[in-house]
C-alpha atoms as a PDB file:
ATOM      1  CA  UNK A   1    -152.769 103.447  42.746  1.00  0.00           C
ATOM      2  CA  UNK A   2    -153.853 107.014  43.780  1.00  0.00           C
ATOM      3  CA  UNK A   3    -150.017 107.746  43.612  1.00  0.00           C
ATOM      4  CA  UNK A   4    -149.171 106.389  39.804  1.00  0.00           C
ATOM      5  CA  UNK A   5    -152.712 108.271  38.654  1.00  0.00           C
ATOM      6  CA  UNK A   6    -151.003 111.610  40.230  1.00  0.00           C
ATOM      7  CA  UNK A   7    -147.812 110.351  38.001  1.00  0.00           C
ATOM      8  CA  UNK A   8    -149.646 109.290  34.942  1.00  0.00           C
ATOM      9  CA  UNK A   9    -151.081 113.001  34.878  1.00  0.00           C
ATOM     10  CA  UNK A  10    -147.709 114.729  35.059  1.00  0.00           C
ATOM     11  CA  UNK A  11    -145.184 112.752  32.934  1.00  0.00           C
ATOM     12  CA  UNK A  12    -146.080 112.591  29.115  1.00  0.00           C
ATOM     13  CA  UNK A  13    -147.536 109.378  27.427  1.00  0.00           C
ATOM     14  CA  UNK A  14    -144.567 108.523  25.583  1.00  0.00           C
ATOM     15  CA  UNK A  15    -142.295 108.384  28.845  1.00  0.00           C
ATOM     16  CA  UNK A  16    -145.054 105.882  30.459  1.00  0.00           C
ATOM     17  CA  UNK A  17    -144.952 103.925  27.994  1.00  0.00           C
ATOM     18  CA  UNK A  18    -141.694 103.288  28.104  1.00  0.00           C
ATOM     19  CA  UNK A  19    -141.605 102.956  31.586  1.00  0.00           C
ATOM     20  CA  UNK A  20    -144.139 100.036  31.873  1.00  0.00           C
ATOM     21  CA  UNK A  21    -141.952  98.161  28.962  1.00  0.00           C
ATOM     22  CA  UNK A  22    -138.656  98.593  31.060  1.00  0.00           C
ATOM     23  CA  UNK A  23    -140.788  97.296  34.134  1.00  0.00           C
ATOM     24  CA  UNK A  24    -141.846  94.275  32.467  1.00  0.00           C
ATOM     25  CA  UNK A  25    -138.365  93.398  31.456  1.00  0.00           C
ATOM     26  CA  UNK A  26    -136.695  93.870  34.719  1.00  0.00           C
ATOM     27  CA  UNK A  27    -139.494  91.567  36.250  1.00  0.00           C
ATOM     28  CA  UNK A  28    -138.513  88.724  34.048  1.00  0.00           C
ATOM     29  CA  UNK A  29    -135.196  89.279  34.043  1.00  0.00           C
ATOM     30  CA  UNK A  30    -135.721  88.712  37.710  1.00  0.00           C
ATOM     31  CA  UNK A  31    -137.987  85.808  36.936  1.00  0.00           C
ATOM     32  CA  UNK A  32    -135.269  83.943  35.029  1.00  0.00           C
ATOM     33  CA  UNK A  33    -132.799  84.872  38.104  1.00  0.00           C
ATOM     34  CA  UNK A  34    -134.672  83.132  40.779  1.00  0.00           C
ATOM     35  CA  UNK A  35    -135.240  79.907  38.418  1.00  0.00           C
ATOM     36  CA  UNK A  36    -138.673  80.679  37.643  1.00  0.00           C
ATOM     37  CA  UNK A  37    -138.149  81.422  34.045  1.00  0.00           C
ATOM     38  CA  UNK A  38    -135.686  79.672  31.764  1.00  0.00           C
ATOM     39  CA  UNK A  39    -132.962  82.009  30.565  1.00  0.00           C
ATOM     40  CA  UNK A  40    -133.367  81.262  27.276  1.00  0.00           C
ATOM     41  CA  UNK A  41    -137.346  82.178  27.408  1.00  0.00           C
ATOM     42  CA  UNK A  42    -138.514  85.426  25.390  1.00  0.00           C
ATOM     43  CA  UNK A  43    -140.863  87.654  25.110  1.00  0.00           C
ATOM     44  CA  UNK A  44    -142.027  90.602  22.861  1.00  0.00           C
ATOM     45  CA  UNK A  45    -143.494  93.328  23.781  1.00  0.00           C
ATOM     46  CA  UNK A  46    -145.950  94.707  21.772  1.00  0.00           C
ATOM     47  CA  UNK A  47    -148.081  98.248  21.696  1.00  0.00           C
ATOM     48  CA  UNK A  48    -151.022  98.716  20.204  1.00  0.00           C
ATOM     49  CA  UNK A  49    -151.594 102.639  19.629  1.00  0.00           C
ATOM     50  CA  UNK A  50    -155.577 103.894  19.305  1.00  0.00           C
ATOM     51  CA  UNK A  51    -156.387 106.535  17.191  1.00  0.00           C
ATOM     52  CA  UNK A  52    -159.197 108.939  18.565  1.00  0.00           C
ATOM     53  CA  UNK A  53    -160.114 109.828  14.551  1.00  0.00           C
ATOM     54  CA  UNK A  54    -162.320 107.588  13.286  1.00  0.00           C
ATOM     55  CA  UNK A  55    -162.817 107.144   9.836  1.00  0.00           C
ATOM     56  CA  UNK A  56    -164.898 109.693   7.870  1.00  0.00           C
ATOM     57  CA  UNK A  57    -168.793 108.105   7.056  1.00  0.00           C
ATOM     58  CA  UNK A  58    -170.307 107.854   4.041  1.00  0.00           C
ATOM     59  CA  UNK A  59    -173.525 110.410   4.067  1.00  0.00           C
ATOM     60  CA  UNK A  60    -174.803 109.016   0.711  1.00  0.00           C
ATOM     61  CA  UNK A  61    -176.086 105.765   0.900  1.00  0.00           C
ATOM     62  CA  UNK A  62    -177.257 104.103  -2.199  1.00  0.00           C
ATOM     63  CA  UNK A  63    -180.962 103.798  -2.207  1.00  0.00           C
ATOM     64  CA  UNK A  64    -182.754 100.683  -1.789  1.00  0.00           C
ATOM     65  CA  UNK A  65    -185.888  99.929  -2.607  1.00  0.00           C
ATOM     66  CA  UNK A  66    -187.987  97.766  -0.630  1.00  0.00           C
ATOM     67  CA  UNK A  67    -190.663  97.113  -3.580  1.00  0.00           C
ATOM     68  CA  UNK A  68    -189.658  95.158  -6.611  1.00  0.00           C
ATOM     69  CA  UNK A  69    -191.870  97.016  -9.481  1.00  0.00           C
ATOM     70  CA  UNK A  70    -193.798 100.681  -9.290  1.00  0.00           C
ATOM     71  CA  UNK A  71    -197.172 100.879 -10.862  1.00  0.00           C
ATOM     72  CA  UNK A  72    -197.996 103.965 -12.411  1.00  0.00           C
ATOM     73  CA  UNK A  73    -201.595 103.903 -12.481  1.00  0.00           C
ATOM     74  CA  UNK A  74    -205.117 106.230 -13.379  1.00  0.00           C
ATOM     75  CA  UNK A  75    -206.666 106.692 -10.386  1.00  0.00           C
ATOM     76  CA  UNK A  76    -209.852 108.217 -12.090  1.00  0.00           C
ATOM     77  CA  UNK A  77    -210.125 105.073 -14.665  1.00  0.00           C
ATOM     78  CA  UNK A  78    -213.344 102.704 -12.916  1.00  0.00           C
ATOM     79  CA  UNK A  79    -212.153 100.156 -14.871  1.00  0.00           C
ATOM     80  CA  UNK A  80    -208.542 100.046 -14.166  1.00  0.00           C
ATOM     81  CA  UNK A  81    -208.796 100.595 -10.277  1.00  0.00           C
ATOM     82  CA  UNK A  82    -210.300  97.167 -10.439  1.00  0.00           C
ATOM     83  CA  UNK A  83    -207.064  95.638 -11.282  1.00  0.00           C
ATOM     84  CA  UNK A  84    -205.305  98.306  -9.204  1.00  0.00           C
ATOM     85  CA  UNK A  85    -207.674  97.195  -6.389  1.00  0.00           C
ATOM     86  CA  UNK A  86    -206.248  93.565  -6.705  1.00  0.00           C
ATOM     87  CA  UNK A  87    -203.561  93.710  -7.186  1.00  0.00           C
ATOM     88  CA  UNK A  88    -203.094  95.704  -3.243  1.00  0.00           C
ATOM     89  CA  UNK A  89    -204.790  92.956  -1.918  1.00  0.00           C
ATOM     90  CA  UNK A  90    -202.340  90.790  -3.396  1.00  0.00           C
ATOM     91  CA  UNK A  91    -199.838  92.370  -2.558  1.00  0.00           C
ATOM     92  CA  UNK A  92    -200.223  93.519   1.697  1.00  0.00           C
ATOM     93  CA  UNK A  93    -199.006  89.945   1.374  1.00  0.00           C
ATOM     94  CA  UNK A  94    -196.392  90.102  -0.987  1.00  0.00           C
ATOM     95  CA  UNK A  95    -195.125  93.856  -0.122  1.00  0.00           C
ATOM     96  CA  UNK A  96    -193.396  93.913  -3.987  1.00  0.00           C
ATOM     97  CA  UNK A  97    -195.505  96.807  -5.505  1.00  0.00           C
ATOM     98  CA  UNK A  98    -195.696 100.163  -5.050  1.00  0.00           C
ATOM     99  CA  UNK A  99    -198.493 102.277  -6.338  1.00  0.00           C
ATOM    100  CA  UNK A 100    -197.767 105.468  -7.538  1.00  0.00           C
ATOM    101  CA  UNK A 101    -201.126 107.373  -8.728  1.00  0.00           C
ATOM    102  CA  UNK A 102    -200.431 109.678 -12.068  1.00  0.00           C
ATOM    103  CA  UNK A 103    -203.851 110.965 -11.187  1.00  0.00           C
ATOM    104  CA  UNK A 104    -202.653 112.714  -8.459  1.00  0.00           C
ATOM    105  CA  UNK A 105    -201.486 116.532  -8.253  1.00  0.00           C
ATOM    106  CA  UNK A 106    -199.003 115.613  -6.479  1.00  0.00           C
ATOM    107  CA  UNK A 107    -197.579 113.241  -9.376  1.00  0.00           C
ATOM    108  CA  UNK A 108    -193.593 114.122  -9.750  1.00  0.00           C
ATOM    109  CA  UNK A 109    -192.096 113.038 -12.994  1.00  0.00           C
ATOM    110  CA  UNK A 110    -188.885 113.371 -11.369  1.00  0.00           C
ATOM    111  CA  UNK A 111    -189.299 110.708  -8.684  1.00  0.00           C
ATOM    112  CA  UNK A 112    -190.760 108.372 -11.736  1.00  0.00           C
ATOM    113  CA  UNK A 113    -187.840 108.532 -14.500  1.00  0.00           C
ATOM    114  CA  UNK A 114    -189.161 111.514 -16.141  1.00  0.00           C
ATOM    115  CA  UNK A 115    -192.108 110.421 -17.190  1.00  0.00           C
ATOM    116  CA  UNK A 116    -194.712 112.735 -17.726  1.00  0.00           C
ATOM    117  CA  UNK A 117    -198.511 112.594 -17.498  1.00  0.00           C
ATOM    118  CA  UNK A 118    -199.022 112.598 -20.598  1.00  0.00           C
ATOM    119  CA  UNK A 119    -196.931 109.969 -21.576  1.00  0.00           C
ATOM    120  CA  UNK A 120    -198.129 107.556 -18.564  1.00  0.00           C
ATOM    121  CA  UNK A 121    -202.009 108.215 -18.923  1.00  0.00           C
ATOM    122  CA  UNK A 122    -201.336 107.268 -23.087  1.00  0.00           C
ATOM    123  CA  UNK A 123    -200.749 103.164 -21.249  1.00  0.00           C
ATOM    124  CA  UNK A 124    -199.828 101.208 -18.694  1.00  0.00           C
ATOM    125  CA  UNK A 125    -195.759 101.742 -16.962  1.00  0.00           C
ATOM    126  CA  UNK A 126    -193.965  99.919 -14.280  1.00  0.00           C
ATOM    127  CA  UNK A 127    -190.950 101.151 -13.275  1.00  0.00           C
ATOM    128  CA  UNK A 128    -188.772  98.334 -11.581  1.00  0.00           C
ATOM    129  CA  UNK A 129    -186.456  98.682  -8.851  1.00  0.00           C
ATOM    130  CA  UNK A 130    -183.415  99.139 -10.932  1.00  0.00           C
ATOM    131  CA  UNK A 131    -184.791 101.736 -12.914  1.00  0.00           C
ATOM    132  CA  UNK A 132    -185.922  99.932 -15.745  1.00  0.00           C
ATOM    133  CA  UNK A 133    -189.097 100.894 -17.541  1.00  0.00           C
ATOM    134  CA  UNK A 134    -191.647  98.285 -18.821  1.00  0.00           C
ATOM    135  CA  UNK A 135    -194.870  98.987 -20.337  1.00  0.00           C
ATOM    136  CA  UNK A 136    -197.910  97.213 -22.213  1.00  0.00           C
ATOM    137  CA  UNK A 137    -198.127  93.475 -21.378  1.00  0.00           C
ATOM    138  CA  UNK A 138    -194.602  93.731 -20.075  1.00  0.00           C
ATOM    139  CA  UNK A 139    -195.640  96.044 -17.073  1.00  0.00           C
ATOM    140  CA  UNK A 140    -198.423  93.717 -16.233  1.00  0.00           C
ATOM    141  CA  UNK A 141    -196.566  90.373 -16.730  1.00  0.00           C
ATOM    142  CA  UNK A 142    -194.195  91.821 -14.186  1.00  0.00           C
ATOM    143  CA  UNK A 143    -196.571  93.001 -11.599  1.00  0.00           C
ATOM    144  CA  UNK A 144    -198.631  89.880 -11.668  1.00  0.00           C
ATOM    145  CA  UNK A 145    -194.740  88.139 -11.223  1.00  0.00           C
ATOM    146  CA  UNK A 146    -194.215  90.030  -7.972  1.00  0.00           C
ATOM    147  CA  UNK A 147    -197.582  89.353  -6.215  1.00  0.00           C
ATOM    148  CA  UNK A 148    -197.200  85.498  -7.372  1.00  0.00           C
ATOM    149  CA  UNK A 149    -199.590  85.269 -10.093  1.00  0.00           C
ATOM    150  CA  UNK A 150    -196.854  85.250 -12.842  1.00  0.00           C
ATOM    151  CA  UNK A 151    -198.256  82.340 -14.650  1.00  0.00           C
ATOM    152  CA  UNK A 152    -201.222  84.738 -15.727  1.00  0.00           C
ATOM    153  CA  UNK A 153    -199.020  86.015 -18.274  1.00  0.00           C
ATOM    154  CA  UNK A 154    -196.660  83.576 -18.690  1.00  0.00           C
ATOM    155  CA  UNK A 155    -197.472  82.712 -21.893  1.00  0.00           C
ATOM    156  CA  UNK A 156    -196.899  86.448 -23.453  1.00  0.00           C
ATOM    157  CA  UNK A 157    -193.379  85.882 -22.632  1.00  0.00           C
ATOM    158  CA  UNK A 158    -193.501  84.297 -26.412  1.00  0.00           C
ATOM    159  CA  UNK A 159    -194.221  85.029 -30.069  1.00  0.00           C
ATOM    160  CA  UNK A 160    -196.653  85.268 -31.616  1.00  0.00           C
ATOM    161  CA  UNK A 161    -198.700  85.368 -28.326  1.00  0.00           C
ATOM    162  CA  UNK A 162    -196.622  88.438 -26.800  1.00  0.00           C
ATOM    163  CA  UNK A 163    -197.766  90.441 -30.211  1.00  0.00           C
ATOM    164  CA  UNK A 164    -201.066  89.840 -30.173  1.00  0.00           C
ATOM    165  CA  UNK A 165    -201.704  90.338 -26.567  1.00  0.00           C
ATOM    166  CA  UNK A 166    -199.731  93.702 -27.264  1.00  0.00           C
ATOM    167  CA  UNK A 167    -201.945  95.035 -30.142  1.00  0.00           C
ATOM    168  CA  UNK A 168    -204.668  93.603 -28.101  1.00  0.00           C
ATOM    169  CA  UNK A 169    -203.601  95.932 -25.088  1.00  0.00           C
ATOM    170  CA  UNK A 170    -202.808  99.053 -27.609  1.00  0.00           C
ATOM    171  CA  UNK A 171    -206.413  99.250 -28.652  1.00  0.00           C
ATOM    172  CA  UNK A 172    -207.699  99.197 -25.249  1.00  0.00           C
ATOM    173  CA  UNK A 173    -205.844 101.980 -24.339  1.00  0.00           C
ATOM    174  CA  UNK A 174    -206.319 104.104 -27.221  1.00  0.00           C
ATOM    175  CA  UNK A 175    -210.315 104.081 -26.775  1.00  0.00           C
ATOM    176  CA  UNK A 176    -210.041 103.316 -23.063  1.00  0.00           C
ATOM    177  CA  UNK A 177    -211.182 106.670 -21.833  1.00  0.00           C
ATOM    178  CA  UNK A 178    -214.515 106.527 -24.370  1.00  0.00           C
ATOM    179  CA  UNK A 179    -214.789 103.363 -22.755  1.00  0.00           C
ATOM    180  CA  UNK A 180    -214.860 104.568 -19.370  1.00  0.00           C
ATOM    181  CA  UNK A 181    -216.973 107.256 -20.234  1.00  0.00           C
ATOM    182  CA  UNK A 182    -214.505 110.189 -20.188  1.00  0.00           C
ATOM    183  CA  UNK A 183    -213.854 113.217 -22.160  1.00  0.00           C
ATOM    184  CA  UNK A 184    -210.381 111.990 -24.578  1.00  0.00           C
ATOM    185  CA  UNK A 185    -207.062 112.508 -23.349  1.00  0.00           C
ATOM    186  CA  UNK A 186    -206.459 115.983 -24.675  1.00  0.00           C
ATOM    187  CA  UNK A 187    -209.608 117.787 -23.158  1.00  0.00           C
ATOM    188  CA  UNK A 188    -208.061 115.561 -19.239  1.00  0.00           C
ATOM    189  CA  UNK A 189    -204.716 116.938 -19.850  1.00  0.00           C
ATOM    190  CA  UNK A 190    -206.396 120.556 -20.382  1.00  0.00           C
ATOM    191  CA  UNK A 191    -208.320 120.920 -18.036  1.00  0.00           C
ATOM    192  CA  UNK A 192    -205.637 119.100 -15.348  1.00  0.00           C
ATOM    193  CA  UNK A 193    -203.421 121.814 -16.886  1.00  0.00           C
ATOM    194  CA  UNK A 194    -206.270 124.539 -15.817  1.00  0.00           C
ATOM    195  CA  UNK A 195    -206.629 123.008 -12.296  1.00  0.00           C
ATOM    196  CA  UNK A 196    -202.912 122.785 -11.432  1.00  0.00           C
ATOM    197  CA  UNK A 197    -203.107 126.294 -11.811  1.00  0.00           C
ATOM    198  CA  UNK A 198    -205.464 127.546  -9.654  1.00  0.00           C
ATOM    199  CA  UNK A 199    -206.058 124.126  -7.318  1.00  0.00           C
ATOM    200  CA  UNK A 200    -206.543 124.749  -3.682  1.00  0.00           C
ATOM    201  CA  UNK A 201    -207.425 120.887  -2.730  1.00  0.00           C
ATOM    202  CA  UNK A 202    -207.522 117.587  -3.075  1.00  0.00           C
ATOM    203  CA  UNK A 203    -211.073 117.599  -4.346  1.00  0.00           C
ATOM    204  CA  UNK A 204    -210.864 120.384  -6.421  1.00  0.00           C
ATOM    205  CA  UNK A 205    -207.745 119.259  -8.197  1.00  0.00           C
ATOM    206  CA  UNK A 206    -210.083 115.665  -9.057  1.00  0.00           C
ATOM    207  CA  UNK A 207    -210.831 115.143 -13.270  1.00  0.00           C
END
């Protein structure tokens, strides 16, 4: 063994190779020569060569989303984090939603299809996992869907009932921040506006 390992080093690949294919013809030529082979047996020899370059790997995966819907919610609305509230304890079970607080300063309208505060603290949007953007009693049919409470809103899946629940929702949130006892939306987005400005902290940076 030692002495074909000090061979294998010095002749070339290609002349082994060749070497260990004419071997294992002479030994069943001898084979069929002693009787222990039929003379009309055959056999193929076959070489299977192994590339060292592997093939090149994708370094952009397509992203998947482990949630089904995105809630963009007011954190500072009393009224609304009692949904919000809910709707997490629904869903440590259910693992479908992910909350996403516009309140924040660290809200990115990038990582939420462009939409801006303004336009998410004016009503409710859900941004599914495809992309998709719902609002109104469309965002909260689907939410309710993924935690398994669909049949909630089942029934504003049809007209007239999806119309009325709609115009129902659209006055809410027009007066919803009198009825919450905050200044109206243009004085919030002001004085956010201010803050992001000069904010320092968390706290600080709170309407």
């Amino acid at each position: 063994m030692a002495s074909m390992a000090r061979i294998g080093s010095i002749l070339p690949r290609r002349t082994l190779l060749r070497h260990s294919i004419s071997s294992g013809s002479s030994q069943i030529s001898s084979l069929k020569k002693r009787g222990f082979l039929p003379n009309n047996a055959r056999f193929d020899f076959k070489c299977k060569v192994h590339s060292s370059v592997k093939e090149p790997i994708a370094t952009e995966l397509k992203e998947k989303h482990s949630w089904k819907v995105k809630m963009l919610y007011d954190g500072d609305c009393p009224l609304c984090m009692r949904e919000v509230n809910m709707l997490k304890e629904r869903n440590k079970t259910f693992e479908a939603i992910k909350f996403v607080d516009i309140s924040s300063k660290d809200y990115s309208p990038q990582e939420n299809q462009g939409l801006e505060y303004e336009t998410v603290m004016g009503r409710i949007h859900a941004i599914m996992s495809d992309g998709t953007v719902v609002t109104d009693i469309e965002a909260f049919r689907k939410l309710y869907e993924a935690v398994g409470l669909g049949w909630v809103y089942a029934i504003t899946k049809y007209e007239p009932v999806a119309s009325i629940a709609n115009a129902i929702y659209g006055v809410w949130a027009e007066y919803r921040m009198q009825i919450t006892g905050r200044p109206p939306l243009e004085v919030v987005i002001e004085n956010r506006r201010k803050l992001a400005e000069g904010c320092s902290d968390d706290k600080n940076c709170k309407i």
